[in-house]
Protein backbone atom coordinates (compact mmCIF):
# COMPACT_ATOMS: atom_id res chain seq x y z
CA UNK A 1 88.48 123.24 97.81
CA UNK A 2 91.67 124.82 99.16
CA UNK A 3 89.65 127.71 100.60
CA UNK A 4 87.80 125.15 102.68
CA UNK A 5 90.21 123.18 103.66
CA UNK A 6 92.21 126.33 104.80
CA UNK A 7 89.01 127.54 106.81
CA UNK A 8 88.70 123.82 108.37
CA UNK A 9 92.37 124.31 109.75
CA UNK A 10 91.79 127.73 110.73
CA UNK A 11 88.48 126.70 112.68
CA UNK A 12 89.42 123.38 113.53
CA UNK A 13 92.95 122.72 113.81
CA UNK A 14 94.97 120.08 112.24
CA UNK A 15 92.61 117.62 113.12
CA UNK A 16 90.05 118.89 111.23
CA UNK A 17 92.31 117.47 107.71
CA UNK A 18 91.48 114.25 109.39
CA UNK A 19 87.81 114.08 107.97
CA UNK A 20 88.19 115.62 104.71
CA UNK A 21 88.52 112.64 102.75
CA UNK A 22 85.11 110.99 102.12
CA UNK A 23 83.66 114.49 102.57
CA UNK A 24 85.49 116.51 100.17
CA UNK A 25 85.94 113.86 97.30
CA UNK A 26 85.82 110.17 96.27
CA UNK A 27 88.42 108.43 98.27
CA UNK A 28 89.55 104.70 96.77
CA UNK A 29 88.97 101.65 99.01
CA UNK A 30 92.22 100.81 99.65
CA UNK A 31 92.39 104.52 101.42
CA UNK A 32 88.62 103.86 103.37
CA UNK A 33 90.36 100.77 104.91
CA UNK A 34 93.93 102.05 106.61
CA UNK A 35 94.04 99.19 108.42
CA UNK A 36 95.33 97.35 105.99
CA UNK A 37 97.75 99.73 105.23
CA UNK A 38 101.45 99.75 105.68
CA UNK A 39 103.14 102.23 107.92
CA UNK A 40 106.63 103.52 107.71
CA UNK A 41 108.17 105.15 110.69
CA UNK A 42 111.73 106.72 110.68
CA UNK A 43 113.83 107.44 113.52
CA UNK A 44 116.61 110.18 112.92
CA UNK A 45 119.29 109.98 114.70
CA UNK A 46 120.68 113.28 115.03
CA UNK A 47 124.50 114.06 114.99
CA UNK A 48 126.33 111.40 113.15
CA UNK A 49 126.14 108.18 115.13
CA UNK A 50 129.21 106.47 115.66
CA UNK A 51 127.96 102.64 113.67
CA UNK A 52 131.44 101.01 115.18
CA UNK A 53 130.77 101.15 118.43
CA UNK A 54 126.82 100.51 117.63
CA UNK A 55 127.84 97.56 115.71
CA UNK A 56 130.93 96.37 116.65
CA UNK A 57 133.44 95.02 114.66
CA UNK A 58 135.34 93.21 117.73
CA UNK A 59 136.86 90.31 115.61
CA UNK A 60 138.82 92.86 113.59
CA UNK A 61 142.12 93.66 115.10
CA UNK A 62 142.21 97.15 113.37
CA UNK A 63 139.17 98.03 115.90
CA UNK A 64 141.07 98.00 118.97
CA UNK A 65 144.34 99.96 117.53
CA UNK A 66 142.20 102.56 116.58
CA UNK A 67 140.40 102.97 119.56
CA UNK A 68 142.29 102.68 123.08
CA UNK A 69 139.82 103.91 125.29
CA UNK A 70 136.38 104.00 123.64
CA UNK A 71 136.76 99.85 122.93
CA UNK A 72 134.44 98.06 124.38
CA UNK A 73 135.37 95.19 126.16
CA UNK A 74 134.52 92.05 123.99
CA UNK A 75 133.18 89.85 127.20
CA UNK A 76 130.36 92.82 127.16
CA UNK A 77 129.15 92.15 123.66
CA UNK A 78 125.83 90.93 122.49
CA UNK A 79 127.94 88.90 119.69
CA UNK A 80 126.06 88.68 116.36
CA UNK A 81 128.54 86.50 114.61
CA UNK A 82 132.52 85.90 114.83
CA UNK A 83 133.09 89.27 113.31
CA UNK A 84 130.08 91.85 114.53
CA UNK A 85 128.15 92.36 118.00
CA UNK A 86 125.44 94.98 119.59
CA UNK A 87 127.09 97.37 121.89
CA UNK A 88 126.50 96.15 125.66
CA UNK A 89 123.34 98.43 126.30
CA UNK A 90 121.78 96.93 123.33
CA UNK A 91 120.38 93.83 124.89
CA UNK A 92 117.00 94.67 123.03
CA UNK A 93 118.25 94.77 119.58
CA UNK A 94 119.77 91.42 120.46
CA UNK A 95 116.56 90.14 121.17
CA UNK A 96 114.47 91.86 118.15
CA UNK A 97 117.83 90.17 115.83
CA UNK A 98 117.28 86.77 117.24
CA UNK A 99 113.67 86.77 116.90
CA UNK A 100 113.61 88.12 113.24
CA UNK A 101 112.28 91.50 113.45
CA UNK A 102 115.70 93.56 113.35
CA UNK A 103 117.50 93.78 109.90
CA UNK A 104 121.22 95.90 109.83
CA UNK A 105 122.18 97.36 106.29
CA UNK A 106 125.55 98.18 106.80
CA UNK A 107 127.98 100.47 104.93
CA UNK A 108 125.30 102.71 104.13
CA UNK A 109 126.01 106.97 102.84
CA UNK A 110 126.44 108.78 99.94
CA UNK A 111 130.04 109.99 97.84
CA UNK A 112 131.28 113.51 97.93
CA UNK A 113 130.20 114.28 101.88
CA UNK A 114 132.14 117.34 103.37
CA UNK A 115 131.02 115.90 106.77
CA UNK A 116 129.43 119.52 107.58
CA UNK A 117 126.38 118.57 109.66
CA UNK A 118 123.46 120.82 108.19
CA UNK A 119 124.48 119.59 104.59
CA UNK A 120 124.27 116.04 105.44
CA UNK A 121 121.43 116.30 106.96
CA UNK A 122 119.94 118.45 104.35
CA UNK A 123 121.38 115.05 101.89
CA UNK A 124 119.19 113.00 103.62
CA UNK A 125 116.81 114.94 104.05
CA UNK A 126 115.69 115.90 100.19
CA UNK A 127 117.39 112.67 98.52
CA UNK A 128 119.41 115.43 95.98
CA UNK A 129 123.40 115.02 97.06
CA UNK A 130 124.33 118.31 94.27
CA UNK A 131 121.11 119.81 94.91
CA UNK A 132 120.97 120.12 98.65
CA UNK A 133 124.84 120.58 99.06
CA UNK A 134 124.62 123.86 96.80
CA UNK A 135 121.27 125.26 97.84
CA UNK A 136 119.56 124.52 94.75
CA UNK A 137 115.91 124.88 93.25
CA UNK A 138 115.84 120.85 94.10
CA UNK A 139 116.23 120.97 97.72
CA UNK A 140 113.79 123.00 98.29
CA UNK A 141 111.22 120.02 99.26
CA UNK A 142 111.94 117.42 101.53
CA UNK A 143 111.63 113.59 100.13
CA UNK A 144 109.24 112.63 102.75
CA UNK A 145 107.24 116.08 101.76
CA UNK A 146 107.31 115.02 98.18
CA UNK A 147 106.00 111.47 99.08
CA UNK A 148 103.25 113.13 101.08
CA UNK A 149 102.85 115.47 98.00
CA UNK A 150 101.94 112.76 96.03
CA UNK A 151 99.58 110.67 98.30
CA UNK A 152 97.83 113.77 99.23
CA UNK A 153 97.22 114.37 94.47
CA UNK A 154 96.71 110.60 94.01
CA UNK A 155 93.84 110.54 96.86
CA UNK A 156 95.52 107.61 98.95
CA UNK A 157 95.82 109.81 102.22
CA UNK A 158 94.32 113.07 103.63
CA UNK A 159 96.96 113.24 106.22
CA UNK A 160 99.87 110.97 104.57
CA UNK A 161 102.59 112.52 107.39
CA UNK A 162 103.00 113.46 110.95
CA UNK A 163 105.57 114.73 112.94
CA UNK A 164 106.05 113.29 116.71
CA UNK A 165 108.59 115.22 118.83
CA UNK A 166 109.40 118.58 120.54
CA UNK A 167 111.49 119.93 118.37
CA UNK A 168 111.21 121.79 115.10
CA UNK A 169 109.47 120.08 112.36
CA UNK A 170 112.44 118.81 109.65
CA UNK A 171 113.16 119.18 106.35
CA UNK A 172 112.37 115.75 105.44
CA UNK A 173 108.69 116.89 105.94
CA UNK A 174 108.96 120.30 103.28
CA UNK A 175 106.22 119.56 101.05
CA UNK A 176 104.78 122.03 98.16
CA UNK A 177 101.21 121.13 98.64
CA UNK A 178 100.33 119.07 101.88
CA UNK A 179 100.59 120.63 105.61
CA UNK A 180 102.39 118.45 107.99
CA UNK A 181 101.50 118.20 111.50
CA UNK A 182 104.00 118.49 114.38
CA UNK A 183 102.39 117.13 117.83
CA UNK A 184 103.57 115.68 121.20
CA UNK A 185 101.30 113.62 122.04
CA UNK A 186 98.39 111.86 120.48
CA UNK A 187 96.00 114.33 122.01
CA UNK A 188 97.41 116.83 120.18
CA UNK A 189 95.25 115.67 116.74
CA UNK A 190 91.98 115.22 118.73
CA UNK A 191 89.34 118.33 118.27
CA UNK A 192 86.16 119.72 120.18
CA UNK A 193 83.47 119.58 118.34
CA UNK A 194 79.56 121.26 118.99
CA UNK A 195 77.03 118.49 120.19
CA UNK A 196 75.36 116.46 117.73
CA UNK A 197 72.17 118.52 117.29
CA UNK A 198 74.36 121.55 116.17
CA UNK A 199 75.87 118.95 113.61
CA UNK A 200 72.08 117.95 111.93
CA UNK A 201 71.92 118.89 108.15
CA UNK A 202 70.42 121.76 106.61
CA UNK A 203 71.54 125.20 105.51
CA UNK A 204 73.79 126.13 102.48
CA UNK A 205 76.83 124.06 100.93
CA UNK A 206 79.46 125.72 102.86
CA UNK A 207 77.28 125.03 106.30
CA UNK A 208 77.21 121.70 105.17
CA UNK A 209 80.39 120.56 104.29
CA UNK A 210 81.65 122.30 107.62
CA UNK A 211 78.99 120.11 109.41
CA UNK A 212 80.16 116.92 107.76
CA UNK A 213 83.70 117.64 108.18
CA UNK A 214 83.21 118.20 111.87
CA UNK A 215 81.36 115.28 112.19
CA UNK A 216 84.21 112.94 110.71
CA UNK A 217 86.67 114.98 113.05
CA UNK A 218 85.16 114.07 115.85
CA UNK A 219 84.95 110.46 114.67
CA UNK A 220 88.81 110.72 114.24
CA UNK A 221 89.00 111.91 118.14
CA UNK A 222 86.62 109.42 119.26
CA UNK A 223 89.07 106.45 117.55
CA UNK A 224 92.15 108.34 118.86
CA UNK A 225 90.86 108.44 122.45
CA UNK A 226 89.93 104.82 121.99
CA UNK A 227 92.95 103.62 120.65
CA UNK A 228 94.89 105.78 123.39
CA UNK A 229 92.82 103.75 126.67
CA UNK A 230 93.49 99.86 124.52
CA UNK A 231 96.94 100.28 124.97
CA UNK A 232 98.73 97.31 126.63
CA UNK A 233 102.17 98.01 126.10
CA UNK A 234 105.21 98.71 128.73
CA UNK A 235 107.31 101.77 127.71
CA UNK A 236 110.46 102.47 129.44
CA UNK A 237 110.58 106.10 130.69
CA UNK A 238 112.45 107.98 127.74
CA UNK A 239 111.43 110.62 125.82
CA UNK A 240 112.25 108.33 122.62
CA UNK A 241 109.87 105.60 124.23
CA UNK A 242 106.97 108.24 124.71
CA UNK A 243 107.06 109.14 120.87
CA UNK A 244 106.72 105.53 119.86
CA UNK A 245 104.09 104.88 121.94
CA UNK A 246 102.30 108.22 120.34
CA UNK A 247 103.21 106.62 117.11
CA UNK A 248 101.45 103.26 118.03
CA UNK A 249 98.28 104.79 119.31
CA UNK A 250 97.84 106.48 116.53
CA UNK A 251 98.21 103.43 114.38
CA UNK A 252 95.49 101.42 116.42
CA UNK A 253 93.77 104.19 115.54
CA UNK A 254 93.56 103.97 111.65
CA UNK A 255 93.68 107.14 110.63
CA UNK A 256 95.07 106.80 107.56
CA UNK A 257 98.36 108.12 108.19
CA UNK A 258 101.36 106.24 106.04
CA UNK A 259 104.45 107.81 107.92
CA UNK A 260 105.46 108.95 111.25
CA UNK A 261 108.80 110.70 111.82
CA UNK A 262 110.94 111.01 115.55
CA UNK A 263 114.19 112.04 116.97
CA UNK A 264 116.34 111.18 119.08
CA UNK A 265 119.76 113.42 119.86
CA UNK A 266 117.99 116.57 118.90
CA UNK A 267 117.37 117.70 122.19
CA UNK A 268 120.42 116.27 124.41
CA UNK A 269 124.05 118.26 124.31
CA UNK A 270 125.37 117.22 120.79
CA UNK A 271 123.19 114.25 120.58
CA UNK A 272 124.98 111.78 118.70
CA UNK A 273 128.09 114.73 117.71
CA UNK A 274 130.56 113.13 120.14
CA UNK A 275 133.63 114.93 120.17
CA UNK A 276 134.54 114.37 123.35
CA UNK A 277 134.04 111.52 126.40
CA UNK A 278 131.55 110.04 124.19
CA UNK A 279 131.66 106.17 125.72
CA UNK A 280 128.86 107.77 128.31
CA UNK A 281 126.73 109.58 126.42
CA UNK A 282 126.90 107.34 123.28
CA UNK A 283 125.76 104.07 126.07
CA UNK A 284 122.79 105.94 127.05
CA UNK A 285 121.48 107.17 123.65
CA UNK A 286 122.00 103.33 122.21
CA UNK A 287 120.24 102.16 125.46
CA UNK A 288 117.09 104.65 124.80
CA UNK A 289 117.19 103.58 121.16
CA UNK A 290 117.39 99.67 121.95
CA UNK A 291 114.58 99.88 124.42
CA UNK A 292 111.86 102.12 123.18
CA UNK A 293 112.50 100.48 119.29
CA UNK A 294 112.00 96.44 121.38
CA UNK A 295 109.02 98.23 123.57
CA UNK A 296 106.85 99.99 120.22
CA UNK A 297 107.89 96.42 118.32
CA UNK A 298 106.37 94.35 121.35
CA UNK A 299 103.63 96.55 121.74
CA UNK A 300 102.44 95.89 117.95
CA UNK A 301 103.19 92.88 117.71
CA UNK A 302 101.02 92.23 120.79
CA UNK A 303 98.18 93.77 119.15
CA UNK A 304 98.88 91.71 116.18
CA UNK A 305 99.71 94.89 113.81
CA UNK A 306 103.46 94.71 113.50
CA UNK A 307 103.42 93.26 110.31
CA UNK A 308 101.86 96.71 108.57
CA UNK A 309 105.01 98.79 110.41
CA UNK A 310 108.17 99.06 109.38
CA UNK A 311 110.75 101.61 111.64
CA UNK A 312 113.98 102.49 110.14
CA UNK A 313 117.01 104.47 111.47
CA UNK A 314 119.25 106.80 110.02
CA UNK A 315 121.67 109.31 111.19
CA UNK A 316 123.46 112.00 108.80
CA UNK A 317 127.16 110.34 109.05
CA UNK A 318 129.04 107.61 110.72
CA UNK A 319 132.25 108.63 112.26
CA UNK A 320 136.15 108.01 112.50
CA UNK A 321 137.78 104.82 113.04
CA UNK A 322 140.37 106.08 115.11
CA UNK A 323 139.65 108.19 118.52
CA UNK A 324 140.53 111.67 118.26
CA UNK A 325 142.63 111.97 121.61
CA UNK A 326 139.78 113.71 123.56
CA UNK A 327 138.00 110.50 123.91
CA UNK A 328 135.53 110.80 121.11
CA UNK A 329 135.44 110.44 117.63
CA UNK A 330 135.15 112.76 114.31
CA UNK A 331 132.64 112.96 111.33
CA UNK A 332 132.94 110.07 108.95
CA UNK A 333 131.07 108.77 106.49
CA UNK A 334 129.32 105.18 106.46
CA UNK A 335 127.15 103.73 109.04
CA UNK A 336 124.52 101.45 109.73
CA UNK A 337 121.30 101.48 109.18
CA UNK A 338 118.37 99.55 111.28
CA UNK A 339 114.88 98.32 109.87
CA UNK A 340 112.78 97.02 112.46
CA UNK A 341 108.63 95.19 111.86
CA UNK A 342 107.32 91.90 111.21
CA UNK A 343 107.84 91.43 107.63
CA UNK A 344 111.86 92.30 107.56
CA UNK A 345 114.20 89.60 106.43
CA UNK A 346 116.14 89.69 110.10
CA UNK A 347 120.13 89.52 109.72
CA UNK A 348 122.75 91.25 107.81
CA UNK A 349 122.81 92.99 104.84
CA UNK A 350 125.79 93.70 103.00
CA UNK A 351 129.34 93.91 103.94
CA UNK A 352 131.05 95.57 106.67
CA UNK A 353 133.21 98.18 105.48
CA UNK A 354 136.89 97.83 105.80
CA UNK A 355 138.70 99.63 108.54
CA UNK A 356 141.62 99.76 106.38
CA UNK A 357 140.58 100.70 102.91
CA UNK A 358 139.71 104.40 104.42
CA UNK A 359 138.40 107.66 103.25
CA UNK A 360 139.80 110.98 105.61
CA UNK A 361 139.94 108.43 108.16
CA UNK A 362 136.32 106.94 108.01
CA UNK A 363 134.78 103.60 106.49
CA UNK A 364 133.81 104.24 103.21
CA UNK A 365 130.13 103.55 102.42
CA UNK A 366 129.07 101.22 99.76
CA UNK A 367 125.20 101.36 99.30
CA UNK A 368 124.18 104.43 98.29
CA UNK A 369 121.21 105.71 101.37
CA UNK A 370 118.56 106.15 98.56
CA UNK A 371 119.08 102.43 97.79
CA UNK A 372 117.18 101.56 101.04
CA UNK A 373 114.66 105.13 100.22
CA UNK A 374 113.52 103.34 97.11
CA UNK A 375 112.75 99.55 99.22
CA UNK A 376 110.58 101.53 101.52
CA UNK A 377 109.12 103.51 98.36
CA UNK A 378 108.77 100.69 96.21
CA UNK A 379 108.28 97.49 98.43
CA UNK A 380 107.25 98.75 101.34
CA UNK A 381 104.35 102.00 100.79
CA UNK A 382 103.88 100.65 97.06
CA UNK A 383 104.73 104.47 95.69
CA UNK A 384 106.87 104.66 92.45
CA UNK A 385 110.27 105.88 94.26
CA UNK A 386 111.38 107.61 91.00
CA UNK A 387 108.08 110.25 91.69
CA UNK A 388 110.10 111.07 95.12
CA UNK A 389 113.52 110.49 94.19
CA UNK A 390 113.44 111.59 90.71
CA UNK A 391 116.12 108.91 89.35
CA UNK A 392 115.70 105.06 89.57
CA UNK A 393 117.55 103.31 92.30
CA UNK A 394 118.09 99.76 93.09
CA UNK A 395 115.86 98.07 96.03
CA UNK A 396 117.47 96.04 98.37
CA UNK A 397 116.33 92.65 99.31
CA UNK A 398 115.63 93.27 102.77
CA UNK A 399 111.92 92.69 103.39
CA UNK A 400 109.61 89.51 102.97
């Protein structure tokens, strides 16, 4: 079966993986109906983004001593509470919060970070802090690779995982046994395929299954091309916006797929790494976040699917309280963390960190990042988290 399936990618492309399902084996029900599956989609944001100035903290005095000339001015705020507000460029997560479909975990990390980029990432990216900070036999897979591992052995999706973005594919995504697309656009999964009267039955096994496999991959294209022209939603022009609206079209499309990942900061000078005159940069990267997130929300909630997606944020470190004296800020630790869908419990979860109580000058985070791994595991996809994570963690009560 792995010899075909490797011959279907060679001849076919990565579509081809799309119609191996009912042709290859006995798929369950619940996996012949992905539209009533749920979706997770995670947005990296790459760099370390700086969570005070993305959720700000303006009732606390110690915000404003620490930060002369990156505060931002408090009649600008979207204001959540008496203590917390949305930077100014995030009108749209104001809007998503008031309406119920935005949820904030705050203080969220890991212990032991050196605040080196790559091995935070790589944290994140495998779910093993030792592991991954020494290069060990555990890091080698990423945990969304593993979770696709295990869809892919317990027959619940052919193509559990996709990749939407121009850069290269991440770790998250390392899996043993499953290949994971990378693609641009939607188009990018559709195939050509012979006319139908090359596609009629007849010859030997092999013949056959190729026949049948071609047939469902062009079935695939046909409900990607379809999904791709009933589009109704607006999309502000940012590269951000356009992978959403990728990741949308291929959800109308019910392929089966249970997670899409994106980027944003990959691609821009430091992305989120703001060393220096970061008030500038950091306003437009919160304003491409804020708008494509409210425009991929709208759009599925529009089309009355919203409640089968969650999105969720994360970023690889928060960063210092105080400015650095160049205008920016340095690696820290906590941060906050954004789920976004129809069926999140919309507020605040957990406390905000002190600004006092420090650790090297950062907040110090108090719910441990594979907390919120095993909700979307466990109460979200409906996988065991401890076959991904390979320990038992603690949900959080953050969706209905």
């Amino acid at each position: 079966m792995h010899t075909r399936r490797d011959f279907l990618r060679a001849t076919l492309g990565a579509s081809a993986v799309l119609s191996l399902g009912p042709v290859a084996r006995h798929v369950p029900a619940a996996s012949s109906q992905p539209d009533r599956d749920t979706v997770l989609v995670i947005v990296q944001l790459s760099g370390g983004n700086d969570g005070l100035n993305t959720v700000v903290p303006y009732g606390d005095d110690e915000y404003g001593r620490g930060r002369t000339t990156l505060r931002l001015p408090t009649s600008d705020l979207h204001k959540i509470d008496s203590l917390l507000a949305f930077h100014p460029r995030m009108a749209a997560f104001m809007r998503l919060y008031q309406e119920g479909h935005l949820s904030i975990i705050q203080g969220v990390g890991h212990t032991g970070s050196d605040r080196d980029h790559d091995r935070a990432m790589r944290v994140w990216h495998t779910a093993h802090l030792k592991d991954a900070m020494l290069g060990g036999a555990g890091s080698q897979t990423g945990w969304l690779g593993r979770l696709a591992d295990h869809l892919r052995s317990t027959a619940q999706a052919d193509l559990p995982t996709v990749f939407v973005g121009p850069i290269s594919r991440p770790f998250a995504l390392n899996a043993e046994n499953v290949v994971i697309p990378c693609i641009r656009s939607a188009e990018d999964l559709i195939v050509q395929v012979p006319p139908s009267s090359v596609l009629v039955d007849g010859g030997d096994a092999l013949l056959q299954f190729l026949r049948g496999s071609m047939r469902g991959a062009r079935a695939a294209s046909e409900r990607i091309e379809a999904a791709a022209k009933a589009g109704t939603g607006e999309y502000p022009p940012f590269g951000l916006a356009g992978h959403l609206r990728t990741v949308a079209q291929l959800v109308r499309a019910n392929l089966g797929i249970r997670v899409f990942f994106v980027e944003l900061g990959g691609g821009g000078i430091g992305g989120f790494d703001n060393h220096a005159n970061q008030l500038g940069n950091h306003c437009a990267l919160l304003h491409q976040l804020a708008e494509s997130t409210a425009a991929f929300i709208d759009d599925l909630n529009h089309d009355k699917t919203l409640d089968r997606v969650l999105l969720m944020t994360f970023s690889e470190f928060g960063r210092s309280v105080r400015e650095n004296g160049r205008r920016g800020t340095d690696h820290g630790a906590a941060g906050p963390i954004f789920l976004a869908g129809g069926k999140v419990k919309g507020g605040l979860a957990g406390s905000h960190p002190s600004l006092t109580d420090l650790d090297g000058g950062a907040q110090k985070p108090h719910t441990d990042f594979r907390r919120v791994y095993a909700t979307v595991l466990d109460r979200w996809l409906g996988v065991d988290s401890r076959v991904v994570l390979g320990e038992r963690f603690e949900p959080l009560d953050v969706l209905a």
